[in-house]
C-alpha atoms as a PDB file:
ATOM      1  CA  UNK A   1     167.463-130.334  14.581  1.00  0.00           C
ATOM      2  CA  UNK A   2     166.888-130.733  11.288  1.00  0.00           C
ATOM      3  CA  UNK A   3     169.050-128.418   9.210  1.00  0.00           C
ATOM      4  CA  UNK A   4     166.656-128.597   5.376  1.00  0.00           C
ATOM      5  CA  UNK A   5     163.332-129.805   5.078  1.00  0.00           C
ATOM      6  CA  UNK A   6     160.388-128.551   2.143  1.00  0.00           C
ATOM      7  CA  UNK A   7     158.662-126.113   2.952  1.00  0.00           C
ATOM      8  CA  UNK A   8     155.654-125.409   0.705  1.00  0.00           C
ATOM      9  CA  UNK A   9     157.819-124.251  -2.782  1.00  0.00           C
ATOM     10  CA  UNK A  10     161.425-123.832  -0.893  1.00  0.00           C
ATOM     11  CA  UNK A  11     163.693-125.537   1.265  1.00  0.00           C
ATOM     12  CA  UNK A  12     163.309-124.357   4.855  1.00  0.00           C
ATOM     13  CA  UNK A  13     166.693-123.653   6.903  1.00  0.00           C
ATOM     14  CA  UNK A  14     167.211-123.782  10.453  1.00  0.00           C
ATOM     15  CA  UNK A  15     170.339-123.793  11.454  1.00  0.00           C
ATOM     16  CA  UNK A  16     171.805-124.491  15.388  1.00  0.00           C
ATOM     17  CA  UNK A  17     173.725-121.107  16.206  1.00  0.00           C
ATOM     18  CA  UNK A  18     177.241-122.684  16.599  1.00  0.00           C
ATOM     19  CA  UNK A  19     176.264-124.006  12.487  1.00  0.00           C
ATOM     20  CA  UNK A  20     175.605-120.605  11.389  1.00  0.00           C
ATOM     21  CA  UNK A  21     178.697-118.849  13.167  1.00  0.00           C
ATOM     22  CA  UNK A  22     180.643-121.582  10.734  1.00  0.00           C
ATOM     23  CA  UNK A  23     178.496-120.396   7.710  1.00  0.00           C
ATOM     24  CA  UNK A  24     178.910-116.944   8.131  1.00  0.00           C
ATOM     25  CA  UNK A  25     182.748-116.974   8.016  1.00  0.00           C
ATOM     26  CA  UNK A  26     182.724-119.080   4.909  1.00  0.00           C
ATOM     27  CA  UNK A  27     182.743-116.164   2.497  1.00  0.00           C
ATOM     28  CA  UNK A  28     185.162-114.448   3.754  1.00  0.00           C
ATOM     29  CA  UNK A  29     187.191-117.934   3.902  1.00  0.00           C
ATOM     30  CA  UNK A  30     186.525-118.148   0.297  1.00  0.00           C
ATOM     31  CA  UNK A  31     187.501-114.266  -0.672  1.00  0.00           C
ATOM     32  CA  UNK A  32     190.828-114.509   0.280  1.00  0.00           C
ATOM     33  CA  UNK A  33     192.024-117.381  -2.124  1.00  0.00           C
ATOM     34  CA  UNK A  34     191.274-115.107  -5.021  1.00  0.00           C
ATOM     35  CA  UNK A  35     193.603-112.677  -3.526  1.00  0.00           C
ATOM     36  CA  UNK A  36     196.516-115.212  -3.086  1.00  0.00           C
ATOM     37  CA  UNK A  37     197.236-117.420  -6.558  1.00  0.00           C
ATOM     38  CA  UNK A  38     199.894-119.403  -4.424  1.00  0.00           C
ATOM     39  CA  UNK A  39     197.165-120.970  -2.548  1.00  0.00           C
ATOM     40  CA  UNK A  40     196.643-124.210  -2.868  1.00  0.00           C
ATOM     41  CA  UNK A  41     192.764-123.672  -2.926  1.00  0.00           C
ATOM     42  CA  UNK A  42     193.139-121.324  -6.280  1.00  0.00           C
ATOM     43  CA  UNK A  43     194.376-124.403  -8.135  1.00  0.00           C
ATOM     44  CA  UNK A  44     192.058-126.848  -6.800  1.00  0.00           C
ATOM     45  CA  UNK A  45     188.852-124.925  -7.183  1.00  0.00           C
ATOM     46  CA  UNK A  46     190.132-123.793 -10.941  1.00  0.00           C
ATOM     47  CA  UNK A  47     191.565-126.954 -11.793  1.00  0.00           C
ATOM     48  CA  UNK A  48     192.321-127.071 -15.340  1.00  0.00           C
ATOM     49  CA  UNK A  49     189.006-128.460 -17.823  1.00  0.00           C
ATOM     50  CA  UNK A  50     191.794-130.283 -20.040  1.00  0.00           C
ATOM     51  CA  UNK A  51     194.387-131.681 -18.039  1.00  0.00           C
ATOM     52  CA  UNK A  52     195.780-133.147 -20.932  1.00  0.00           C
ATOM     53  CA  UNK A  53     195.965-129.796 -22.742  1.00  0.00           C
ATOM     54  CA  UNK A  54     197.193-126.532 -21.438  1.00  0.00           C
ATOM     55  CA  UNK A  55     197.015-124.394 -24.102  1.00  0.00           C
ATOM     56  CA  UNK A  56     193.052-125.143 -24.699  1.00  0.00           C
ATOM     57  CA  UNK A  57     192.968-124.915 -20.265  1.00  0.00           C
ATOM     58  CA  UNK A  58     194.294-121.507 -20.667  1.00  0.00           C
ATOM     59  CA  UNK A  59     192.188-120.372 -23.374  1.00  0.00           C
ATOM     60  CA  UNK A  60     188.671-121.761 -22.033  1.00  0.00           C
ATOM     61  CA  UNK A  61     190.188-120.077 -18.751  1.00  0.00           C
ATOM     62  CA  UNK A  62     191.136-116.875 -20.305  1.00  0.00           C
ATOM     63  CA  UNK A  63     187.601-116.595 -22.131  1.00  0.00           C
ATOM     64  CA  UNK A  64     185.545-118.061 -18.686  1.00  0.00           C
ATOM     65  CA  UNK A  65     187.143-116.844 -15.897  1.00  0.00           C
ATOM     66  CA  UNK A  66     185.938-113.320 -15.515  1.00  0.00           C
ATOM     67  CA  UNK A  67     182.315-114.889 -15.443  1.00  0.00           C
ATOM     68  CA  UNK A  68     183.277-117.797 -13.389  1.00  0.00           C
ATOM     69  CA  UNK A  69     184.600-115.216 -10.815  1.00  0.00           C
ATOM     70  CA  UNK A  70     181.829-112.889 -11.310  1.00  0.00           C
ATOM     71  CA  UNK A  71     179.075-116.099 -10.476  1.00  0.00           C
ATOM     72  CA  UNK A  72     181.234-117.225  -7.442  1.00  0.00           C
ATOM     73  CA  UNK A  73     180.773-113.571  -6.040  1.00  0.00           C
ATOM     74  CA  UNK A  74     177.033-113.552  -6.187  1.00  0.00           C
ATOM     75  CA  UNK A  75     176.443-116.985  -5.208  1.00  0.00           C
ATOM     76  CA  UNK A  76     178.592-115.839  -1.676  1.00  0.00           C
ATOM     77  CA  UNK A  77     176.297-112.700  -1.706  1.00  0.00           C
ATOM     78  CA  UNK A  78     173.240-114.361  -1.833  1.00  0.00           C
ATOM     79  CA  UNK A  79     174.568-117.224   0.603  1.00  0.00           C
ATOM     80  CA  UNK A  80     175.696-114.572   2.978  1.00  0.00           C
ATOM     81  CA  UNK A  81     172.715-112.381   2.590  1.00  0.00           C
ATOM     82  CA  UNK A  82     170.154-115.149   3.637  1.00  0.00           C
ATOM     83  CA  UNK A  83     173.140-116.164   6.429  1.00  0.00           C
ATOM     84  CA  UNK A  84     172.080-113.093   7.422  1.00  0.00           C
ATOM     85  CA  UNK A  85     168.293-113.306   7.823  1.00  0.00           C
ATOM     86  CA  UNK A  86     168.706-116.212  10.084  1.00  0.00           C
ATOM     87  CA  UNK A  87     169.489-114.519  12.628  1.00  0.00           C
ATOM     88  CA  UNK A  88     166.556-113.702  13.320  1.00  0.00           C
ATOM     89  CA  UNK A  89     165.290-117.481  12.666  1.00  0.00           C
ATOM     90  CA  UNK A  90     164.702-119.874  10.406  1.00  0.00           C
ATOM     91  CA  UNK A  91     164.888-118.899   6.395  1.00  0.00           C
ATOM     92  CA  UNK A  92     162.993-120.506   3.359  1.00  0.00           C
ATOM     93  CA  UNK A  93     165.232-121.048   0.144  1.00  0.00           C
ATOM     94  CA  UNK A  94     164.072-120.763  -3.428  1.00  0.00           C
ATOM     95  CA  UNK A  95     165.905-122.811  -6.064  1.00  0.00           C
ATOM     96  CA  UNK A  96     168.121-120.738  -6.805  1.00  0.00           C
ATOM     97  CA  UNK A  97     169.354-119.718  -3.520  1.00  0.00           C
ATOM     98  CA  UNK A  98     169.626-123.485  -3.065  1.00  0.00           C
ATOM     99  CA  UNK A  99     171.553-124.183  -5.814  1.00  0.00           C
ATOM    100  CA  UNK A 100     173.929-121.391  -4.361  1.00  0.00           C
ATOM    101  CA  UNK A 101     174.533-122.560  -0.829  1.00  0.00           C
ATOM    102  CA  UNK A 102     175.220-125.747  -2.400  1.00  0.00           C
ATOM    103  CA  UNK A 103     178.177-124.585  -4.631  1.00  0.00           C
ATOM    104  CA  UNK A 104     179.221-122.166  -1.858  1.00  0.00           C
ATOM    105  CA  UNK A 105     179.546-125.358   0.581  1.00  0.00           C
ATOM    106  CA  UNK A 106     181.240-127.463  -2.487  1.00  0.00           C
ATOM    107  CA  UNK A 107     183.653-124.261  -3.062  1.00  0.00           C
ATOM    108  CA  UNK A 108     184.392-124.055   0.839  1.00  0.00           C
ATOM    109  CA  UNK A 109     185.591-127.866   1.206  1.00  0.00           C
ATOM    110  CA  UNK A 110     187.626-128.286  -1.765  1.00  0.00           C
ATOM    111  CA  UNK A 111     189.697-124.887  -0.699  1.00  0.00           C
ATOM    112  CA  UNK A 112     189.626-126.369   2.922  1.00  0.00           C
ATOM    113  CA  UNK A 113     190.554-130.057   1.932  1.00  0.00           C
ATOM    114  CA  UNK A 114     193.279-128.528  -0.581  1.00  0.00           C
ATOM    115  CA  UNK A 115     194.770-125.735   2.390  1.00  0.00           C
ATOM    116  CA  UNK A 116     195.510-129.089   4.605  1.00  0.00           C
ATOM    117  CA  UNK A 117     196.587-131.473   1.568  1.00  0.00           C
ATOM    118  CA  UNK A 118     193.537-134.139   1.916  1.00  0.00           C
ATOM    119  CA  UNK A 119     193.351-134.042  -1.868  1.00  0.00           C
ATOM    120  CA  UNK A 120     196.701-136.092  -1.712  1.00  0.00           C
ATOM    121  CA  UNK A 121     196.550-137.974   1.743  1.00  0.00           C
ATOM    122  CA  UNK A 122     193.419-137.593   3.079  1.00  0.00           C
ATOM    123  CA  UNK A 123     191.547-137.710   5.962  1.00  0.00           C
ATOM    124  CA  UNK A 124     193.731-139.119   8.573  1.00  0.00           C
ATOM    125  CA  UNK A 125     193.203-142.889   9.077  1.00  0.00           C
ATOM    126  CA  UNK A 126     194.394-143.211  12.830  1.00  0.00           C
ATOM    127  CA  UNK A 127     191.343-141.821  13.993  1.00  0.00           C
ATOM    128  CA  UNK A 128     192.766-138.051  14.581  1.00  0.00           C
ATOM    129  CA  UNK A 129     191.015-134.881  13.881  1.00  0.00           C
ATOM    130  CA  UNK A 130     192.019-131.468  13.594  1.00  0.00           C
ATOM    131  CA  UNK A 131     189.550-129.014  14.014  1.00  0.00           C
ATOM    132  CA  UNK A 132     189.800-127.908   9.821  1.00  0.00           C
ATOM    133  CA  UNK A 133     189.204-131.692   9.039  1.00  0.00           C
ATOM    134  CA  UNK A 134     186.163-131.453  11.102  1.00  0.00           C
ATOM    135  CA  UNK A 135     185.230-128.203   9.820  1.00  0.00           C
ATOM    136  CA  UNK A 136     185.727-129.980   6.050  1.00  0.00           C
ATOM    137  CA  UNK A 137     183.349-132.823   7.291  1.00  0.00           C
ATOM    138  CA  UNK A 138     180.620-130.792   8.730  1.00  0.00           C
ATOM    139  CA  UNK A 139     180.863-128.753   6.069  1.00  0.00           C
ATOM    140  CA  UNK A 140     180.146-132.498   3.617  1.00  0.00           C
ATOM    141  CA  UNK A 141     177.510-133.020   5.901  1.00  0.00           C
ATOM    142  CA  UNK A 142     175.740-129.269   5.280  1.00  0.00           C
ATOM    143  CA  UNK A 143     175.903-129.869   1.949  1.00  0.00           C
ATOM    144  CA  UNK A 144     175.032-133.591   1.792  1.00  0.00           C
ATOM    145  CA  UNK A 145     171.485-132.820   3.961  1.00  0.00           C
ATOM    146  CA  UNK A 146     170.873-129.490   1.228  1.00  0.00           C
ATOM    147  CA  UNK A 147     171.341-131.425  -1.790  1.00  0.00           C
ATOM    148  CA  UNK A 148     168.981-134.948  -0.345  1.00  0.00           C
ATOM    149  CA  UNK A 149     166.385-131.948   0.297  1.00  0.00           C
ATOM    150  CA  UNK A 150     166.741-130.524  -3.331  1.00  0.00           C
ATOM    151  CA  UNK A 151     166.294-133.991  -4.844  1.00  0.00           C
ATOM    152  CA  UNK A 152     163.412-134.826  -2.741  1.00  0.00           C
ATOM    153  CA  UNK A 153     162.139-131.442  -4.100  1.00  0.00           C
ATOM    154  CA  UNK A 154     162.755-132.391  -7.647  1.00  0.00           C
ATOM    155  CA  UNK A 155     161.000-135.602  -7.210  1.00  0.00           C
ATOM    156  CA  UNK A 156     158.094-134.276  -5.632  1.00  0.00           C
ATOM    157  CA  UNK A 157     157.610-131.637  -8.539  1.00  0.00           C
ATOM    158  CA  UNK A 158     157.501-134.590 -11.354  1.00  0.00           C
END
């Protein structure tokens, strides 16, 4: 099955059911790392903008993060609301929502990949998967299909 594919102005979704099970838990994956600061995912997803400066980190921070936070929410709103309409079949994406389930995904495997420390050793090289590495790598995959879909989009438009 094909997961994206244009659909007159949007991007047409269709999902397999075990796929959307995954999706749907993904907000609430995502929700509990702003509860927790000591999680690994918090620091990875808000990564500092200057490494090389923490006092001009913490001020763009201090100054960005209430919208930041405020732009993550919707964007797993409107990713879970449209999870939601699939149910019932297939859903058709405007840009926007697009451009939402694409940073939802993104969001989803850094806090994953940074949970299991893959940022520092990554995916196992002896062939051995765990069933969060394969969760990260489907989820690459998701968003890897939605973004070819969106550029094909884009191209088609010019």
């Amino acid at each position: 099955m094909t997961r994206f594919r244009i659909e007159g102005d949007g991007i047409e979704v269709g999902l397999d059911p075990a796929e959307l099970e995954i999706m749907a838990r993904l907000a609430t994956l995502l929700e509990s790392q702003a509860s927790d600061r000591r999680d690994p995912a918090s620091d990875a997803v808000d990564a500092p903008l200057y490494p090389d400066d923490a006092v001009a980190s913490r001020e763009f921070s201090r100054f960005a993060a209430r919208e930041r936070n405020q732009s993550r929410a919707l964007d797993r709103e409107r990713f879970t609301k449209r999870l939601d309409e699939m149910k019932s079949g297939s859903i058709l994406l405007g840009d926007a929502d697009a451009a939402a389930w694409a940073r939802v995904l993104a969001e989803a495997r850094v806090s994953l990949a940074a949970r299991h420390g893959l940022f520092d050793q990554g995916l196992p090289e002896d062939g051995s998967i765990t069933t969060d590495t394969a969760l990260i790598v489907l989820l690459g995959h998701v968003q890897g299909d939605l973004i070819a879909v969106m550029l094909e989009k884009m191209e088609d438009a010019e």
